[in-house]
C-alpha atoms as a PDB file:
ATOM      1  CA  UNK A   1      83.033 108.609 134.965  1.00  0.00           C
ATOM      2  CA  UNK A   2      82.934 112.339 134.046  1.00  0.00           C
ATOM      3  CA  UNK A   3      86.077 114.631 133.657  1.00  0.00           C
ATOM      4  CA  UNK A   4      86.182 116.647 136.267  1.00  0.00           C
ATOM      5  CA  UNK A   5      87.918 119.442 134.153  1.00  0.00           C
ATOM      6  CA  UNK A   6      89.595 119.192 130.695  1.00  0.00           C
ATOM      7  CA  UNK A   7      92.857 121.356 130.078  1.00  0.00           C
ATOM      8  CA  UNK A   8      95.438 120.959 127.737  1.00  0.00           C
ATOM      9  CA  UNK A   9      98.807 119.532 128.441  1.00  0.00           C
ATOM     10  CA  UNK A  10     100.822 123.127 128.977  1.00  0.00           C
ATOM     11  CA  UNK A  11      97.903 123.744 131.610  1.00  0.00           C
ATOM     12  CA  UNK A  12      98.115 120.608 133.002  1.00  0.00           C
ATOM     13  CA  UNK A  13     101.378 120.539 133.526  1.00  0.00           C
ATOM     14  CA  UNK A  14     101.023 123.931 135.091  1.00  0.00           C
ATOM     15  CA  UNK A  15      98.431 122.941 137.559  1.00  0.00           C
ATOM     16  CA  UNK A  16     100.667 119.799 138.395  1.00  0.00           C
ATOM     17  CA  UNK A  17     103.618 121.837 139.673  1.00  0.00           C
ATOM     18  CA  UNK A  18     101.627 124.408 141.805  1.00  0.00           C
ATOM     19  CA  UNK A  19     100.780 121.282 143.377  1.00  0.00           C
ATOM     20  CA  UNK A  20     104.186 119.422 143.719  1.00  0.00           C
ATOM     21  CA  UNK A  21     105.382 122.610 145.179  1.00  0.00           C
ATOM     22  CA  UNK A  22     102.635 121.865 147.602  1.00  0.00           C
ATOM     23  CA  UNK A  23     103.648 117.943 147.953  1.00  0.00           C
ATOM     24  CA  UNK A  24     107.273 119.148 148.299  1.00  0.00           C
ATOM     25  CA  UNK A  25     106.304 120.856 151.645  1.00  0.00           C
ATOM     26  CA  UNK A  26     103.985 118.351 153.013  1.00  0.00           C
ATOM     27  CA  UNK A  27     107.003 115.845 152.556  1.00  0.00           C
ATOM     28  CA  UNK A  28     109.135 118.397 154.408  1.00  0.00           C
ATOM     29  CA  UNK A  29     106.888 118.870 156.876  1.00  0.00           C
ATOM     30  CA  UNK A  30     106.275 115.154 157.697  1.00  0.00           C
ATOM     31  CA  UNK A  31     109.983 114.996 157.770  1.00  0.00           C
ATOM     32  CA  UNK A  32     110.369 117.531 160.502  1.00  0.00           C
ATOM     33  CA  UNK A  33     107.523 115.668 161.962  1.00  0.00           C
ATOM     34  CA  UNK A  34     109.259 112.753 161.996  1.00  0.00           C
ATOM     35  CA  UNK A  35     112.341 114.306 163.531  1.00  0.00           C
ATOM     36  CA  UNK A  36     110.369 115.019 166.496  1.00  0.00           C
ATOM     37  CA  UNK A  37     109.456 111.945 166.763  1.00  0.00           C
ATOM     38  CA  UNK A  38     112.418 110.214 167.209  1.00  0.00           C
ATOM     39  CA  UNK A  39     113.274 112.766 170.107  1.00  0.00           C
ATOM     40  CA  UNK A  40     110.426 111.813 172.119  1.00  0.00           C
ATOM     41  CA  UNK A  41     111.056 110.444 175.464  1.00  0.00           C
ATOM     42  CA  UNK A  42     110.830 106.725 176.587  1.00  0.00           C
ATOM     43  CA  UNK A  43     109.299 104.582 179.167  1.00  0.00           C
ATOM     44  CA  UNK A  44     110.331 101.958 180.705  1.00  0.00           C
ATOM     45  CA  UNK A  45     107.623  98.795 180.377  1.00  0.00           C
ATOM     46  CA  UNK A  46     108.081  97.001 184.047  1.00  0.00           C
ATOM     47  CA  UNK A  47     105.354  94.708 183.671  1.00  0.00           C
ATOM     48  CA  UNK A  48     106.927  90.880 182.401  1.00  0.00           C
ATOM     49  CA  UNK A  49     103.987  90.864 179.421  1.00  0.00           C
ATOM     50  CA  UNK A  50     103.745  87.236 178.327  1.00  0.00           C
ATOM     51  CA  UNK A  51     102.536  86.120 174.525  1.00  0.00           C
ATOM     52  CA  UNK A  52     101.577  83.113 172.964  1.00  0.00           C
ATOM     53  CA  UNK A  53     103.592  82.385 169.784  1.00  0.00           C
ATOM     54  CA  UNK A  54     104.132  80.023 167.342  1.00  0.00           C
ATOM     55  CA  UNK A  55     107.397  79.356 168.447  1.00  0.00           C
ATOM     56  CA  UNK A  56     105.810  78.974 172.075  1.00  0.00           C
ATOM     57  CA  UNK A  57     105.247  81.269 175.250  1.00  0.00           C
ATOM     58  CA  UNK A  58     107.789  84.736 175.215  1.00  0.00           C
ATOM     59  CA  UNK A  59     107.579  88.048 177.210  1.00  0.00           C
ATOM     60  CA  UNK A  60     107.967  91.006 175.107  1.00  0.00           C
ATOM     61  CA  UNK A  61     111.688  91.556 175.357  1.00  0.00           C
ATOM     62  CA  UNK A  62     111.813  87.767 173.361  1.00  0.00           C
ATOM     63  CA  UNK A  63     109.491  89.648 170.621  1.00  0.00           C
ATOM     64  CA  UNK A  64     112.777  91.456 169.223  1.00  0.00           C
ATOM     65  CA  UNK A  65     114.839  88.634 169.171  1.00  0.00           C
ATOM     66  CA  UNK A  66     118.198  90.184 168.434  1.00  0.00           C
ATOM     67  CA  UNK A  67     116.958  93.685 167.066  1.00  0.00           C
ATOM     68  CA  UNK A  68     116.856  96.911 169.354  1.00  0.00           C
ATOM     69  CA  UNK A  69     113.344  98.000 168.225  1.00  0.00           C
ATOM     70  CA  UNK A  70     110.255  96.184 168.273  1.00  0.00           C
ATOM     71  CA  UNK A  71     107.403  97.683 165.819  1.00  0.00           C
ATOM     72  CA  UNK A  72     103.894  96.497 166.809  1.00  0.00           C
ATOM     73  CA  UNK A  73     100.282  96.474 164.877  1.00  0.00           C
ATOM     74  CA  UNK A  74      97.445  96.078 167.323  1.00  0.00           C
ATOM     75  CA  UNK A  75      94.849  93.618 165.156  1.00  0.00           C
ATOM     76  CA  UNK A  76      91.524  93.664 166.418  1.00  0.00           C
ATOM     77  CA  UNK A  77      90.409  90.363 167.098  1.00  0.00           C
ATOM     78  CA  UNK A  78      88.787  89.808 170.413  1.00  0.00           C
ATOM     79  CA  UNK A  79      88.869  86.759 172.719  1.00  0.00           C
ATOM     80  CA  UNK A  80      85.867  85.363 171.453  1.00  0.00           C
ATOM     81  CA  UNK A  81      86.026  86.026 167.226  1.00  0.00           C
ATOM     82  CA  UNK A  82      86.185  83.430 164.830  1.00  0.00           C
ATOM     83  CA  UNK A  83      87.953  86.254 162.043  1.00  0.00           C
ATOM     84  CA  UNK A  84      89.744  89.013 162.511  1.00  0.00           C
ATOM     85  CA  UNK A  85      88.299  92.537 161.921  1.00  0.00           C
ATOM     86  CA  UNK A  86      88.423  93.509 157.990  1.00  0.00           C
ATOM     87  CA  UNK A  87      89.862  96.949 157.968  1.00  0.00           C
ATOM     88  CA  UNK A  88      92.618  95.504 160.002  1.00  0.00           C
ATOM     89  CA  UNK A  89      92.954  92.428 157.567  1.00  0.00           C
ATOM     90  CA  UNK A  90      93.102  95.274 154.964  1.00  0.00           C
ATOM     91  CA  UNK A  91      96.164  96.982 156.911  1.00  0.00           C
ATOM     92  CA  UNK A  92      97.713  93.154 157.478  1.00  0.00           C
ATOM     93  CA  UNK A  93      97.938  92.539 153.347  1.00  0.00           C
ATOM     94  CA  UNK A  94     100.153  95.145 153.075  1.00  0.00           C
ATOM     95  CA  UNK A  95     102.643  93.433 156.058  1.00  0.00           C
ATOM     96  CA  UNK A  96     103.802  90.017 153.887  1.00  0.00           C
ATOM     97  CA  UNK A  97     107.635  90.531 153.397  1.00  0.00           C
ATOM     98  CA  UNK A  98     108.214  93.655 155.654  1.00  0.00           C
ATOM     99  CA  UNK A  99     109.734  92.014 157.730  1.00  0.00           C
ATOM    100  CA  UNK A 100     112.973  91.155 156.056  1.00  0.00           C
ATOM    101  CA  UNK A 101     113.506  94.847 155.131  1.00  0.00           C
ATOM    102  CA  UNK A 102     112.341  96.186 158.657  1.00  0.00           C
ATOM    103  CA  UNK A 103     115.079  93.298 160.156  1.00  0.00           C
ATOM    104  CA  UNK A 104     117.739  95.204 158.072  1.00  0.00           C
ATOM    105  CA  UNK A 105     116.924  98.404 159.850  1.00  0.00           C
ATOM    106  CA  UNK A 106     117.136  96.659 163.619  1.00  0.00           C
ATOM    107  CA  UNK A 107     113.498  96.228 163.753  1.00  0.00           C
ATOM    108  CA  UNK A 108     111.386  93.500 164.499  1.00  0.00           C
ATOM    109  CA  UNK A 109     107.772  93.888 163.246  1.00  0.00           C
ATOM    110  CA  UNK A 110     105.009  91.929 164.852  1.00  0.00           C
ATOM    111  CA  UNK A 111     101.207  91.736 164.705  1.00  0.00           C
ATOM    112  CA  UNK A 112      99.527  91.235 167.853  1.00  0.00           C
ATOM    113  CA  UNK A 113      95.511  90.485 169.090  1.00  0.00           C
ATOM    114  CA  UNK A 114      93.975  89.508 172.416  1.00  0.00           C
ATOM    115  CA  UNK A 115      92.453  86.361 170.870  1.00  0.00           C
ATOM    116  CA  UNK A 116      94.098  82.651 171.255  1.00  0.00           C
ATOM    117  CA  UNK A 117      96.657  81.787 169.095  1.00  0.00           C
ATOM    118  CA  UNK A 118      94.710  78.688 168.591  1.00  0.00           C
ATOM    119  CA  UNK A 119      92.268  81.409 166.775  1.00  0.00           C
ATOM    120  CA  UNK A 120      94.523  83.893 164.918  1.00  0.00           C
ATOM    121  CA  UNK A 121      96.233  80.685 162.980  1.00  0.00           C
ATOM    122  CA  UNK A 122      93.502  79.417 161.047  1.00  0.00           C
ATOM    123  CA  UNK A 123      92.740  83.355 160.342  1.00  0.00           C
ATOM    124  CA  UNK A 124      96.065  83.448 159.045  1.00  0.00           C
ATOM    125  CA  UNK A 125      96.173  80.554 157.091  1.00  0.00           C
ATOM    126  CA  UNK A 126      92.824  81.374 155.367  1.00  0.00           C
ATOM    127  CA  UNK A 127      93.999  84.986 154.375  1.00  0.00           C
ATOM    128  CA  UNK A 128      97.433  83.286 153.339  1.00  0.00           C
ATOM    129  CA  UNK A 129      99.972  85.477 155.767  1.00  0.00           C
ATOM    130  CA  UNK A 130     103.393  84.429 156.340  1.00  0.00           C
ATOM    131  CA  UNK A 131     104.040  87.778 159.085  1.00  0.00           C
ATOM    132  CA  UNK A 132     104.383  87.026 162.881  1.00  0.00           C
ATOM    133  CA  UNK A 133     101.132  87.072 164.321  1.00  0.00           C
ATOM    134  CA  UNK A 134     100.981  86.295 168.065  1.00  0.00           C
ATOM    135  CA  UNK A 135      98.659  86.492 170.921  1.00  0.00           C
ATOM    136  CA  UNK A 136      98.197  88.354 174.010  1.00  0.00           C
ATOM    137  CA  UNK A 137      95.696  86.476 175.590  1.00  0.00           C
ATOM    138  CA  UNK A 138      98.136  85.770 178.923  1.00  0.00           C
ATOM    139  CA  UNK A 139      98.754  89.109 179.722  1.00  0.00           C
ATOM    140  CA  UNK A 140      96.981  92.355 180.284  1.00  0.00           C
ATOM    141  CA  UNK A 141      99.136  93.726 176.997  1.00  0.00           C
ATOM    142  CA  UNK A 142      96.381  94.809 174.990  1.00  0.00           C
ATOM    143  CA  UNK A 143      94.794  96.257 177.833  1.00  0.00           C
ATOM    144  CA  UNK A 144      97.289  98.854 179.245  1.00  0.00           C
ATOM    145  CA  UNK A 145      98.369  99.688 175.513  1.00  0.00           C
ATOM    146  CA  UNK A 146      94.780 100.818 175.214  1.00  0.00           C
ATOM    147  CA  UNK A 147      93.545  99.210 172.384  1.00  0.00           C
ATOM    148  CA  UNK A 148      91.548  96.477 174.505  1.00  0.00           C
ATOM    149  CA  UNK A 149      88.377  97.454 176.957  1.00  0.00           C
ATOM    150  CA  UNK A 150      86.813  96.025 179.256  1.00  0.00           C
ATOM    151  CA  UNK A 151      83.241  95.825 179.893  1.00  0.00           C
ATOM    152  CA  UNK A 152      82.235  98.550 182.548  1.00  0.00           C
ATOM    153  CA  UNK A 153      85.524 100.188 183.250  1.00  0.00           C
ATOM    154  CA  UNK A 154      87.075 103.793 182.051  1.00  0.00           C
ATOM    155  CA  UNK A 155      88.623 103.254 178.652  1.00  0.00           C
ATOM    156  CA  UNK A 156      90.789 105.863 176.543  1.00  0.00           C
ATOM    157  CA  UNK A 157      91.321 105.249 173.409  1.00  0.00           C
ATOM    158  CA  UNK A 158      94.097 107.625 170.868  1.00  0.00           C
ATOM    159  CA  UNK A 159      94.038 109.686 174.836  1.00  0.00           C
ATOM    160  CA  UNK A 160      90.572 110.666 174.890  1.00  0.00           C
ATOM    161  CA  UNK A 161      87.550 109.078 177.065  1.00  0.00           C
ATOM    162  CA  UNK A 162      86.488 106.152 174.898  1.00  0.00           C
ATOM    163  CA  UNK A 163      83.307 104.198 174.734  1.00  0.00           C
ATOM    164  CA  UNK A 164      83.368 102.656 170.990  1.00  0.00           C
ATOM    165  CA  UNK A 165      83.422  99.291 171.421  1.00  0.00           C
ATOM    166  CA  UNK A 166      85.942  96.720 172.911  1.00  0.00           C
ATOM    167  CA  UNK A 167      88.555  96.111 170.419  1.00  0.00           C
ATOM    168  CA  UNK A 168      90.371  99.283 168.377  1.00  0.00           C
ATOM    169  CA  UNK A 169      93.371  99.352 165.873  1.00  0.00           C
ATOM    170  CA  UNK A 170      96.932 100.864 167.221  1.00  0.00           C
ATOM    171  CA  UNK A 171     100.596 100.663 166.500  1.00  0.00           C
ATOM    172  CA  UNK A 172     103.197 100.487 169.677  1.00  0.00           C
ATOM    173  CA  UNK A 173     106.896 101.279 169.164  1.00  0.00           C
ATOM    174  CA  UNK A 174     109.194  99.827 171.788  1.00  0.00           C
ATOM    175  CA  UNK A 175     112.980 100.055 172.181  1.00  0.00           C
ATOM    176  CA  UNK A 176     115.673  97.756 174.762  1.00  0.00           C
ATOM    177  CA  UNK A 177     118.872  98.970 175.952  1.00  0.00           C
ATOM    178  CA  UNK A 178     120.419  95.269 176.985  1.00  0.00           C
ATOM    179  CA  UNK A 179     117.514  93.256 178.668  1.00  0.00           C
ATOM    180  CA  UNK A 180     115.590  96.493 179.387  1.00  0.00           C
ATOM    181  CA  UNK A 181     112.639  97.215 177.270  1.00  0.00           C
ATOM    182  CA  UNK A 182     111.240 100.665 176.604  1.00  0.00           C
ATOM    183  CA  UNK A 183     107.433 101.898 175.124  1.00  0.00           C
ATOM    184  CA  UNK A 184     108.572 104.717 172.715  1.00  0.00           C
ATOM    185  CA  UNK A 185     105.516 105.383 170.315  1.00  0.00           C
ATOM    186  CA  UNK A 186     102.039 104.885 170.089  1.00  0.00           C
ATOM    187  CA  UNK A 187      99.716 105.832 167.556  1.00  0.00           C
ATOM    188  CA  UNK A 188      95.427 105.162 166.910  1.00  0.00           C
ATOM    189  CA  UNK A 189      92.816 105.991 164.116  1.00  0.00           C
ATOM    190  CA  UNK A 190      93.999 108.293 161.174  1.00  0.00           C
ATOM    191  CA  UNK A 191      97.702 107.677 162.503  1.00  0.00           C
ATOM    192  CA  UNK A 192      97.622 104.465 161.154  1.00  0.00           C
ATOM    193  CA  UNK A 193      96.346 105.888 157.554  1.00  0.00           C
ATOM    194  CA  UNK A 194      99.756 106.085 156.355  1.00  0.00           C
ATOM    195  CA  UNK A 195     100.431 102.083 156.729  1.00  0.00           C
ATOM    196  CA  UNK A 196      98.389 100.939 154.298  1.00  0.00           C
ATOM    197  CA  UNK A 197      99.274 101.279 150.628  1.00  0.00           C
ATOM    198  CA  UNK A 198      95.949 100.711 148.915  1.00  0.00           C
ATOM    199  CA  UNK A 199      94.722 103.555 150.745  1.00  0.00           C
ATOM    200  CA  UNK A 200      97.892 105.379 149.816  1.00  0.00           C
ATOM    201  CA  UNK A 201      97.302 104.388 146.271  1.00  0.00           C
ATOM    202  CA  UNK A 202      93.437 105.264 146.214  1.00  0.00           C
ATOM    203  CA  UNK A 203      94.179 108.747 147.678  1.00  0.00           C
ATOM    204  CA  UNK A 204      96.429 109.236 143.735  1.00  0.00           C
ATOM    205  CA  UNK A 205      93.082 108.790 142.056  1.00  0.00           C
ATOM    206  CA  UNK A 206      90.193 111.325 140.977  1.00  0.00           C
ATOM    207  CA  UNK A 207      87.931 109.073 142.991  1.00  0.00           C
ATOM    208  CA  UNK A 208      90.170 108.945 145.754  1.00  0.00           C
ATOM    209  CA  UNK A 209      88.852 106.787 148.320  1.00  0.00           C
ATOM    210  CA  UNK A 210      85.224 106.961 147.587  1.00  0.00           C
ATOM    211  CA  UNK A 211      83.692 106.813 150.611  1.00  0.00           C
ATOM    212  CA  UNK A 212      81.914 110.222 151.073  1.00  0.00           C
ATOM    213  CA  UNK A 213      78.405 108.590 150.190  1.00  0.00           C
ATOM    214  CA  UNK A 214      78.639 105.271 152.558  1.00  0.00           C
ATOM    215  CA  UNK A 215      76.985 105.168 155.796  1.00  0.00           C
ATOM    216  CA  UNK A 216      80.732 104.914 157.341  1.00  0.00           C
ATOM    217  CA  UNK A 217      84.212 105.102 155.841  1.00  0.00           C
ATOM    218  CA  UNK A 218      84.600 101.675 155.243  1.00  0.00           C
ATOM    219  CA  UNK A 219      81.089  99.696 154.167  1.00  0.00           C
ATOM    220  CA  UNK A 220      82.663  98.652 151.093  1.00  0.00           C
ATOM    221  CA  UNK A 221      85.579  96.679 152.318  1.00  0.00           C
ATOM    222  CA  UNK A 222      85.151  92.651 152.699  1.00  0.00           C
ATOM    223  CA  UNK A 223      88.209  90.471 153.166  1.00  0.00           C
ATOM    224  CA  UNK A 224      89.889  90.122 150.453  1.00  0.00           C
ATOM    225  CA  UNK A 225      88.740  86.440 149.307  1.00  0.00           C
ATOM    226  CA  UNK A 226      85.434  87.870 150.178  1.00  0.00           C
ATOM    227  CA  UNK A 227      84.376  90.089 147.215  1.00  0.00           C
END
């Protein structure tokens, strides 16, 4: 691997605050970002959604259990797939043990794909997962989130006209004021960048993530008892 330039350490360290003056106000940015978040409006969710789970059937107020807010990754795995889709397998290794610090915070975290639970287990016991992972398949969940399409009707997809395929990536944010359950948040594609730390971790590298020379962003990636 070739330097890209070589500078002494006075220089370097020069170079490296212009640029953590520059990191500074991204992070104050995303903070005020953030802030706006929180302050968007909510929606109440009237449909009774109903999920298969391992504890057995529950509608999507049961999904927070006691907690007030209910944080959601949309896994692809369609009806019919034996595994689950690899760039969302490489979001899920970063979810093991989230959970207990995410509870702390009144927030339930769940995982959640359109294929049978009988399905998603064995996929979960192969990659060696302990996080919630439940189905959808009763319900039309998946569906009115947006991250599910049918064959042959109008999809959207991050609220554009979609036609990519039948099964996309997504996190949902819901909150409940008693038994009532509100939809929040929603984000799709590059919004979900930020959730995964080897990607975080990649982008602090000269390399970065590599990818500029691969027919598509993520060729390279297998599951990870797959390389």
């Amino acid at each position: 691997m070739q330097p890209i330039r070589i500078v002494g350490r006075k220089d370097w360290e020069n170079e490296r605050l212009a640029l953590l003056a520059e990191e500074k106000e991204f992070t104050r940015l995303r903070d005020q970002l953030s802030a706006k978040r929180r302050q968007m409006p909510w929606v109440k969710v009237e449909k009774d959604y109903e999920f298969e789970t391992e504890r057995g059937s529950e509608n999507l107020r049961g999904l927070f259990g006691e907690k007030e807010q209910l944080v959601i990754y949309h896994f692809m795995m369609g009806s019919n797939w034996e595994n689950g889709c690899k760039s969302c397998s490489f979001w899920a290794d970063n979810f093991d043990g989230i959970d207990a610090h995410l509870a702390a915070r009144d927030v339930s975290f769940k995982t959640i794909s359109r294929a049978p639970l009988s399905k998603l287990l064995p996929c979960k016991k192969r990659m060696g997962w302990s996080f919630d992972w439940v189905s959808s398949a009763p319900s039309d969940f998946n569906f009115d989130m947006e991250v599910s399409f049918r064959e042959g009707e109008e999809a959207r997809y991050n609220y554009q006209p979609f036609s990519g395929g039948d099964e996309m990536p997504g996190i949902s944010v819901f909150a409940r004021n008693g038994e009532d359950v509100y939809h929040t948040y929603s984000t799709f594609s590059r919004g979900v960048d930020l959730m995964n730390g080897a990607y975080n971790y990649l982008d602090l590298t000269p390399k970065g993530r590599d990818e500029d020379e691969l027919a598509y962003g993520m060729e390279w990636l297998r599951l990870r008892d797959s390389y």
